[in-house]
Protein backbone atom coordinates (compact mmCIF):
# COMPACT_ATOMS: atom_id res chain seq x y z
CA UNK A 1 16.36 -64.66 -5.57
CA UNK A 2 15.99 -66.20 -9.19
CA UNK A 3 17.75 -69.75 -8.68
CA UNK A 4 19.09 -71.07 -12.12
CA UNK A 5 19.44 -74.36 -11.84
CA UNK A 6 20.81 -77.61 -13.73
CA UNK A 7 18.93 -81.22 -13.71
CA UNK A 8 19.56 -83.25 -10.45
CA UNK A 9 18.61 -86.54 -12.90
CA UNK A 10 22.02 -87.96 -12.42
CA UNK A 11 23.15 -90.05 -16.18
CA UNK A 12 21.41 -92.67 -17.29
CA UNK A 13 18.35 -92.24 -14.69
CA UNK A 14 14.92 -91.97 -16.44
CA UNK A 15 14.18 -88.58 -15.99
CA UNK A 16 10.44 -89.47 -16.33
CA UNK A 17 8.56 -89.41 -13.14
CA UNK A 18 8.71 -90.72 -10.80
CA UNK A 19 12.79 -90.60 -10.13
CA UNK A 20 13.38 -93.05 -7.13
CA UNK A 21 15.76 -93.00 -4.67
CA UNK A 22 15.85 -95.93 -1.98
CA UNK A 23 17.92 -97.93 0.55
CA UNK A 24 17.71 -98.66 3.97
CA UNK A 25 17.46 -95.76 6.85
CA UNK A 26 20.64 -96.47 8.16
CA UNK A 27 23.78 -98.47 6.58
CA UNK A 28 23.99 -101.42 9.46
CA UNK A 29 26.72 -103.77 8.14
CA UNK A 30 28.39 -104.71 5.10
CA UNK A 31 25.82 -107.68 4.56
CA UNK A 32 22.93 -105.66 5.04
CA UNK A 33 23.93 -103.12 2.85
CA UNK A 34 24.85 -104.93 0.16
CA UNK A 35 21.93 -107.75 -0.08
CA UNK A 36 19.78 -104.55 0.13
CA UNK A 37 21.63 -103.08 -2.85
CA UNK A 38 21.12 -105.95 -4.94
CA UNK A 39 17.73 -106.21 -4.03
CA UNK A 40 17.09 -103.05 -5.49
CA UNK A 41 19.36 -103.14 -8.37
CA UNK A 42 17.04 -106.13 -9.36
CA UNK A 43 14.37 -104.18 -9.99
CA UNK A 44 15.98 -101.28 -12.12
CA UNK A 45 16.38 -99.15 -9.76
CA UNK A 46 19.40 -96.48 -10.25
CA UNK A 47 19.85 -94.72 -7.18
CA UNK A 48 20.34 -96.29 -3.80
CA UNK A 49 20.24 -94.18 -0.59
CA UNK A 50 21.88 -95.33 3.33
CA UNK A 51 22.04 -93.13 5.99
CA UNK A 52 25.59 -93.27 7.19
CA UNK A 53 25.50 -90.69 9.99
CA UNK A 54 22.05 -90.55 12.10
CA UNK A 55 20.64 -87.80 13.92
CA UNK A 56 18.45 -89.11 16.81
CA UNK A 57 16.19 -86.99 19.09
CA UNK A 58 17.54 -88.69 22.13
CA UNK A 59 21.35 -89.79 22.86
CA UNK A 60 21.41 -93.36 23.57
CA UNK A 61 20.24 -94.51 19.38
CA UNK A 62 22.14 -95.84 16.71
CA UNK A 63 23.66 -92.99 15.40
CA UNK A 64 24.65 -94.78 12.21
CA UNK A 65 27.95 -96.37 11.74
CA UNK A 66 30.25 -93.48 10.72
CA UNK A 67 32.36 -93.00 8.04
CA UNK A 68 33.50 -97.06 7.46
CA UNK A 69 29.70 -96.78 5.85
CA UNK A 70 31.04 -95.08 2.88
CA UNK A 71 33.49 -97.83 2.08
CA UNK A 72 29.89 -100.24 1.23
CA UNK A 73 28.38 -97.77 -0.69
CA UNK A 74 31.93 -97.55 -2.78
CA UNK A 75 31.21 -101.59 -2.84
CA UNK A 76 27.35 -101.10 -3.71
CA UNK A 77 28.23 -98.80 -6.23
CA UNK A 78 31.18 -100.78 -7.99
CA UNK A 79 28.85 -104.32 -7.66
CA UNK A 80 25.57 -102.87 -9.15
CA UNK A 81 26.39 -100.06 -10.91
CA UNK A 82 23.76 -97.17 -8.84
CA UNK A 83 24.54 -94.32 -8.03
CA UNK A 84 24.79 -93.60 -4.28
CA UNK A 85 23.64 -91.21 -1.94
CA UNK A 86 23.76 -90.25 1.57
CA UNK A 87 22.66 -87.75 4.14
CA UNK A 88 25.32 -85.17 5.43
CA UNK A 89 25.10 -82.69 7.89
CA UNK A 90 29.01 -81.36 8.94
CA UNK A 91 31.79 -79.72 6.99
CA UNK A 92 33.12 -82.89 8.03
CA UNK A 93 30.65 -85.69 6.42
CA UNK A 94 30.88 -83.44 3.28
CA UNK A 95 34.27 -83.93 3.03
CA UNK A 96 34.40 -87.43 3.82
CA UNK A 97 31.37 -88.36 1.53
CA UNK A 98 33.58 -85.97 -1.48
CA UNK A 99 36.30 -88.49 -0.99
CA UNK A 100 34.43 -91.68 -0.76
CA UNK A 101 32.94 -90.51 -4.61
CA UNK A 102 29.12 -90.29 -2.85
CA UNK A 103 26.91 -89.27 -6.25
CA UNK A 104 24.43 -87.12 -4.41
CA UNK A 105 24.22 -86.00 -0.89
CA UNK A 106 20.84 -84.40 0.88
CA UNK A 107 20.89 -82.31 3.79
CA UNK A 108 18.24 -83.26 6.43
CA UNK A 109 15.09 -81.61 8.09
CA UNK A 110 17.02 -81.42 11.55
CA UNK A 111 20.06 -79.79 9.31
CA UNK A 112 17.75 -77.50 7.50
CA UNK A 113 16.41 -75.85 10.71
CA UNK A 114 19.91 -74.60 11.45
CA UNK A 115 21.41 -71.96 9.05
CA UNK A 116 24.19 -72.06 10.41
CA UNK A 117 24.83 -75.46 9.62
CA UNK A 118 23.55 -74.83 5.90
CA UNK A 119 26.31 -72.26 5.42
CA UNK A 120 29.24 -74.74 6.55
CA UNK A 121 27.82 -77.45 4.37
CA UNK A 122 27.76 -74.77 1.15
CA UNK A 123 31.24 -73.73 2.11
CA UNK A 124 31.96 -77.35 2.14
CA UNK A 125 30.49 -77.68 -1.45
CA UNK A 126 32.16 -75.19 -3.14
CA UNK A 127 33.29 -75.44 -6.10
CA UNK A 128 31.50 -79.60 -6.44
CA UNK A 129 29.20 -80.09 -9.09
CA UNK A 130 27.15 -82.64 -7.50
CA UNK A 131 23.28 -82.61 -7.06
CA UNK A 132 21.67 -81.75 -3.35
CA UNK A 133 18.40 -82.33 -2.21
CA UNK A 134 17.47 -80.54 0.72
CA UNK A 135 14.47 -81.96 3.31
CA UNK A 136 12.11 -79.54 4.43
CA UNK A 137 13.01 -78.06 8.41
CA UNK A 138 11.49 -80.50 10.80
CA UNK A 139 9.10 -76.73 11.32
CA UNK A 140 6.52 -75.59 9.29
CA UNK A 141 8.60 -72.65 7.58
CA UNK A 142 8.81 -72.44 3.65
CA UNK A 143 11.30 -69.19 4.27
CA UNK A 144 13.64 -71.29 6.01
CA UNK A 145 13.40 -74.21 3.54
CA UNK A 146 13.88 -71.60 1.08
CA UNK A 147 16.64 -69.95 2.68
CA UNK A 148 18.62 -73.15 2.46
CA UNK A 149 18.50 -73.32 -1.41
CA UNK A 150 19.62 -69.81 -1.31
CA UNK A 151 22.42 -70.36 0.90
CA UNK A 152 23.47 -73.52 -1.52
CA UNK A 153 23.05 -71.73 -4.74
CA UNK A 154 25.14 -68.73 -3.14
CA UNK A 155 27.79 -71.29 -2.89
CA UNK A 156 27.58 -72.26 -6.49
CA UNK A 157 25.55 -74.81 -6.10
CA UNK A 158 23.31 -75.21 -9.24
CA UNK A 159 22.24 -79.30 -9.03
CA UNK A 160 19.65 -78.45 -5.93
CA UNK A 161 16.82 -80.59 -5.26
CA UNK A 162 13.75 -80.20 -2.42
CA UNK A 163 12.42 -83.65 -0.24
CA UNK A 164 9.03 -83.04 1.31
CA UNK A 165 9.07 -85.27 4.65
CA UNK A 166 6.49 -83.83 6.59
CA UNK A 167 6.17 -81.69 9.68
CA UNK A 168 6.78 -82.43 13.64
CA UNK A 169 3.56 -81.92 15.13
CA UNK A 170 3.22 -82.40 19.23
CA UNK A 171 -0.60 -83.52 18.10
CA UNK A 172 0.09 -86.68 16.56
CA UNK A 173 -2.57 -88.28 14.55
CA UNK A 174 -2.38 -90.69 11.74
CA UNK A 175 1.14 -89.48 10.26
CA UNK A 176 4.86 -89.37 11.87
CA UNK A 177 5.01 -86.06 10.64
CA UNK A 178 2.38 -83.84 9.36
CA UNK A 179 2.35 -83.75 5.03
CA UNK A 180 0.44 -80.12 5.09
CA UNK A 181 0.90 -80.28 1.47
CA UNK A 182 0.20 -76.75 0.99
CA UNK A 183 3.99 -75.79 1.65
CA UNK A 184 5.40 -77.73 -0.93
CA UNK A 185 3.02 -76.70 -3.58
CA UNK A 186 3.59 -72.76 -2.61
CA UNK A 187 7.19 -74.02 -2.76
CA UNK A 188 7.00 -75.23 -5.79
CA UNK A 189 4.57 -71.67 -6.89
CA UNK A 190 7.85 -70.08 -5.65
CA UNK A 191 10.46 -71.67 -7.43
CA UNK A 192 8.72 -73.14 -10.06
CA UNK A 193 12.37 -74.63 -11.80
CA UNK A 194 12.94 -76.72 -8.50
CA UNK A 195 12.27 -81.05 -8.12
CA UNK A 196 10.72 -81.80 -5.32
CA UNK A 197 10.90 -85.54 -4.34
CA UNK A 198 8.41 -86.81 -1.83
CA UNK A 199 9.77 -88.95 1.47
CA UNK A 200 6.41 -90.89 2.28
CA UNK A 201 8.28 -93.15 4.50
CA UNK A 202 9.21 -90.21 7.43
CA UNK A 203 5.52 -88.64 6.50
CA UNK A 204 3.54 -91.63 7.28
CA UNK A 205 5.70 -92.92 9.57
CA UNK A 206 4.22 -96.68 8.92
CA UNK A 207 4.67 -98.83 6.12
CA UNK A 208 0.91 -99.13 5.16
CA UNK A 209 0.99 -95.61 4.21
CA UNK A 210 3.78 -95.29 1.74
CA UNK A 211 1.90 -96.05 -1.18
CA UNK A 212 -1.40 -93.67 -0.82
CA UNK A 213 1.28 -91.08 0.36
CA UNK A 214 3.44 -91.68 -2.83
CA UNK A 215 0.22 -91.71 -4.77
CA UNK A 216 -0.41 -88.39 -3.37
CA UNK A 217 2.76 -87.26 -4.28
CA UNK A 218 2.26 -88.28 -7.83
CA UNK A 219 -1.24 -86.59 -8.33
CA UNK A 220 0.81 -83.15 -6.63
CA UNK A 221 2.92 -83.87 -9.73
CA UNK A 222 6.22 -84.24 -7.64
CA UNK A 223 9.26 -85.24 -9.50
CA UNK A 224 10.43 -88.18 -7.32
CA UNK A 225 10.35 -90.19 -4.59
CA UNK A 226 12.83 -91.00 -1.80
CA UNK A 227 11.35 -94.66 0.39
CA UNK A 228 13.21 -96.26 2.98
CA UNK A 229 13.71 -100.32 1.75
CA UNK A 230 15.44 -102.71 3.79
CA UNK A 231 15.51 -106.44 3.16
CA UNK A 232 14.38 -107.57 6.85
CA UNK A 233 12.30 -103.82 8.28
CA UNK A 234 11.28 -105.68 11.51
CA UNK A 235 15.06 -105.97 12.67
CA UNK A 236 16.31 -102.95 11.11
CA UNK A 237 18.35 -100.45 13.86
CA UNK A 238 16.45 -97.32 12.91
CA UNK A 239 12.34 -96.78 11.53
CA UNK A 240 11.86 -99.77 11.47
CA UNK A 241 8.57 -99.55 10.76
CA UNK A 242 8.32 -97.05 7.77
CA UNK A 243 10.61 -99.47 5.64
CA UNK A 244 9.39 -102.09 3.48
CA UNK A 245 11.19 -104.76 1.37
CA UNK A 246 12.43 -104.43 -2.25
CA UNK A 247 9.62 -106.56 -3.41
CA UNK A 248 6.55 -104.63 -1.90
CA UNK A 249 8.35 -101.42 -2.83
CA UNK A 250 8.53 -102.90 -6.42
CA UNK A 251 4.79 -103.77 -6.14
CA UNK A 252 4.18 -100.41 -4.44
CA UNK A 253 5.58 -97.99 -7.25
CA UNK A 254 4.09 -100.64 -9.87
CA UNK A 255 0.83 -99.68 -8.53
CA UNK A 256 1.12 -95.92 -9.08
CA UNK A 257 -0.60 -93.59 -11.67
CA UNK A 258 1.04 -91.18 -13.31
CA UNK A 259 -0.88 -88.83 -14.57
CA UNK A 260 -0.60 -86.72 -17.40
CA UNK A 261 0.56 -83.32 -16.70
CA UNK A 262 0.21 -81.97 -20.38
CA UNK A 263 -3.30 -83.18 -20.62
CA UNK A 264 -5.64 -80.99 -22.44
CA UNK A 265 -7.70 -78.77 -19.80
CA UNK A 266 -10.11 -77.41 -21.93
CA UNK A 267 -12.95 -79.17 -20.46
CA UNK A 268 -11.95 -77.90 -17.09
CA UNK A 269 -12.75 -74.04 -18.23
CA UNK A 270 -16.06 -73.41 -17.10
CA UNK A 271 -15.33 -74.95 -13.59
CA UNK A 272 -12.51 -72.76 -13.43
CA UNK A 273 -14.59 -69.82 -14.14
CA UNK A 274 -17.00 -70.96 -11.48
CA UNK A 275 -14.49 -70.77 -9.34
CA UNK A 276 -12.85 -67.64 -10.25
CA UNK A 277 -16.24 -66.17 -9.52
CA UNK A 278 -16.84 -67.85 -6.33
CA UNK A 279 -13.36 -66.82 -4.83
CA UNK A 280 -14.43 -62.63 -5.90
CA UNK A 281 -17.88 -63.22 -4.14
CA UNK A 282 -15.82 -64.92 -1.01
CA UNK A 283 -13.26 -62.00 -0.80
CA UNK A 284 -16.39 -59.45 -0.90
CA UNK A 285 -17.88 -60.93 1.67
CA UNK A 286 -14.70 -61.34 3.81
CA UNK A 287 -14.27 -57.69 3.42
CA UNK A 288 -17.73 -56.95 4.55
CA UNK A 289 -17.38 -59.18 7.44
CA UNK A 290 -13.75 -56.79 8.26
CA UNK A 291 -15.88 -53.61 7.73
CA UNK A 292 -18.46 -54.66 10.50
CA UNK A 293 -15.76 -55.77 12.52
CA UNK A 294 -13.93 -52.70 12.55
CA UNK A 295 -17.38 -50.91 13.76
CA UNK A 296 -17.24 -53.29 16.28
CA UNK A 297 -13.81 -52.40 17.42
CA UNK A 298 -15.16 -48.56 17.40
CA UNK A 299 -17.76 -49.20 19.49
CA UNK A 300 -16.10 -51.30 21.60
CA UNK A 301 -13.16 -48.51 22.17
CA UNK A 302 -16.14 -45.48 22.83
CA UNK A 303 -17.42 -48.01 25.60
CA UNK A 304 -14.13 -48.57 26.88
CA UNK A 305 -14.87 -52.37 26.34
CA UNK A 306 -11.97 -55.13 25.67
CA UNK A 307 -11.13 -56.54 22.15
CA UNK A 308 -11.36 -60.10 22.99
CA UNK A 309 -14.78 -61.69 23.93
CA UNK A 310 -14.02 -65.29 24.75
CA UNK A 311 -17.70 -66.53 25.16
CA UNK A 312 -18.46 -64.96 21.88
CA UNK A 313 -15.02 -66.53 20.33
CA UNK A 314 -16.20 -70.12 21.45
CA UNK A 315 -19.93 -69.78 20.34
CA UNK A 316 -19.00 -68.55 16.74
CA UNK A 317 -16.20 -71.02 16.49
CA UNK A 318 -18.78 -74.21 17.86
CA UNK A 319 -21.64 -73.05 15.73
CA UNK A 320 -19.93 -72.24 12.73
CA UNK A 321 -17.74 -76.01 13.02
CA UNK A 322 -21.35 -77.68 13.34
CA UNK A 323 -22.62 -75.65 10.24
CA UNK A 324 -19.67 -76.76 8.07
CA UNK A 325 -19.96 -80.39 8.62
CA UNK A 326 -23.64 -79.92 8.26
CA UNK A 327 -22.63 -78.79 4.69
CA UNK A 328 -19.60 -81.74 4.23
CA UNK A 329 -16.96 -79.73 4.97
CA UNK A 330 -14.21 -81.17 6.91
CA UNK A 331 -14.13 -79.15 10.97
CA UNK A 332 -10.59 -78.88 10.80
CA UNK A 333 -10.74 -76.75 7.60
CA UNK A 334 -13.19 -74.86 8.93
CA UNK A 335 -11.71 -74.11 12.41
CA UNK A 336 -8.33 -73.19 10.57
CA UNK A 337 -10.34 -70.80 8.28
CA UNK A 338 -12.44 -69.54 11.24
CA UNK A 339 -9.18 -68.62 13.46
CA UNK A 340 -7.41 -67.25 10.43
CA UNK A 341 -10.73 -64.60 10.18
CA UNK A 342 -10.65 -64.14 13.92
CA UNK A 343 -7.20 -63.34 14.06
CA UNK A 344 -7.52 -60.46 11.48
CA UNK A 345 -10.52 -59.31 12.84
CA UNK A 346 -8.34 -58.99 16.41
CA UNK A 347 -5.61 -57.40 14.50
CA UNK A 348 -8.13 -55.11 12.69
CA UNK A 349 -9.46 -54.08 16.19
CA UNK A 350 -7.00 -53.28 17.77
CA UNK A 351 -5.48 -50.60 14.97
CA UNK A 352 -8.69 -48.77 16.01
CA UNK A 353 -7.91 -49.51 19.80
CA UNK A 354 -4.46 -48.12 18.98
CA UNK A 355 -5.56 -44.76 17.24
């Protein structure tokens, strides 16, 4: 589906990269919300974000304040002059955050997942001409991130916006959530007229690693950001850690380069035909390597022998690994590349198995 869509830059924000959005996690009192907001407005900042209604993984959690939220971000809105937003995720919270005069709503990753739960909140929508950002599903799945923008657009919702915020891995390493970049750029291959904001404060997970991650972000040549500020993180009632002040965030997106997407790339031609070439020999040769395994797989089927050969799975996939680094390629690259080539060589196999 071909989405035509209208700017999500709200009036009187700076369309030029990067568009910030930014607030505290969770709306926590009155007080907090509003020294926050001021905070923030200080520093020319235009759109200020508290989550009023909290999803947590496990009962027990602040689960945000409810609905009296929306009455300080009516105040935050009438005292600085930002726009506000909030995260929804109910027919309900629409409705309510429609009343309260909320400027822009998102819909978040434990929303996303749900289709179900999409549909009520476009149903909800209909007929508002209001800008929605959607967070990627807390799964790796572009179709279902997709999906969601569908299901909006369907609605009449033309003001649609995407916010990267990483994966849920059960291997945790260095982030919260994993950024596996690739799915927002084939996102952004996909629908090519869509913003996509970055949230580097639920993809790193820690405060140290909002600005490389927003950095990141900015090379990717995203369209925004959306960061987690509160004015005290170390008492805050929700991610606490992945919040920083208004000050370091000021100092954080003073730091960032923004790099010139219309620069010339001239320069860049003959590299690019290096690697055009490279990619054709590559494919050859993974095609050769499918041919031989498919005479394996005949062989194997005249000798009544079984497809998978887990001794010979483990040697290629040690060897190989060592080989790569040898060469300065990351292992993990290679493994994934390895098990993507094993898998269609399995797959190839067992066609011949099958015939």
């Amino acid at each position: 589906m071909k989405l035509e869509l209208k700017s999500v830059v709200l009036p009187g924000v700076d369309p030029q990269r990067p568009i910030i959005i930014t607030g505290p996690c969770s709306a926590e009192s009155e007080e907090q919300v509003m020294e926050a907001a001021k905070n923030i407005a200080s520093k020319g900042i235009k759109i200020f974000r508290a989550g009023i209604w909290k999803p947590r993984t496990k009962p027990g959690g602040f689960e945000g304040v409810g609905a009296v939220g929306l009455k300080w971000l009516k105040k935050v809105k009438k005292e600085t002059g930002m726009y506000v937003s909030t995260e929804v995720a109910t027919r309900d919270h629409v409705f309510e955050a429609l009343k309260a005069g909320i400027d822009m709503l998102w819909i978040g990753a434990r929303t996303t997942v749900n289709p179900f739960a999409v549909q009520e909140i476009a149903d909800a929508l209909k007929g508002v001409d209001i800008p929605v950002l959607v967070k990627n599903p807390v799964n790796p799945d572009l179709e279902l991130w997709i999906g969601a923008f569908e299901r909006l657009y369907g609605a009449g919702i033309s003001r649609l916006g995407a916010i990267h915020r990483g994966f849920s891995s059960y291997d945790k390493k260095i982030y919260r959530n994993l950024p596996l970049w690739h799915i927002p750029i084939e996102l952004r291959r996909r629908m090519p007229e869509l913003p996509i904001f970055c949230d580097p404060s639920h993809i790193g997970g820690k405060r140290e690693l909002i600005a490389p991650l927003s950095q990141q972000a900015m090379d990717l040549s995203f369209d925004g950001l959306m960061i987690e500020s509160h004015c005290n993180p170390d008492i805050a009632m929700s991610d606490a850690d992945q919040q920083i002040t208004p000050d370091v965030l000021d100092y954080v997106l003073n730091l960032l380069v923004i790099r010139d997407a219309t620069q010339t790339t001239e320069n860049l031609s003959e590299l690019r035909r290096q690697i055009d070439n490279i990619d054709e020999q590559l494919l050859e040769l993974l095609a050769k390597r499918m041919r031989i395994s498919r005479e394996i797989g005949v062989y194997k089927k005249e000798h009544n022998m079984p497809i998978l050969q887990s001794p010979r799975y483990s040697e290629i996939l040690t060897n190989r690994t060592h080989m790569g680094e040898s060469m300065d390629l990351n292992p993990e690259f290679v493994k994934e590349i390895l098990k993507e080539i094993h898998e269609e060589s399995v797959r190839q196999q067992m066609e011949i198995m099958t015939n």
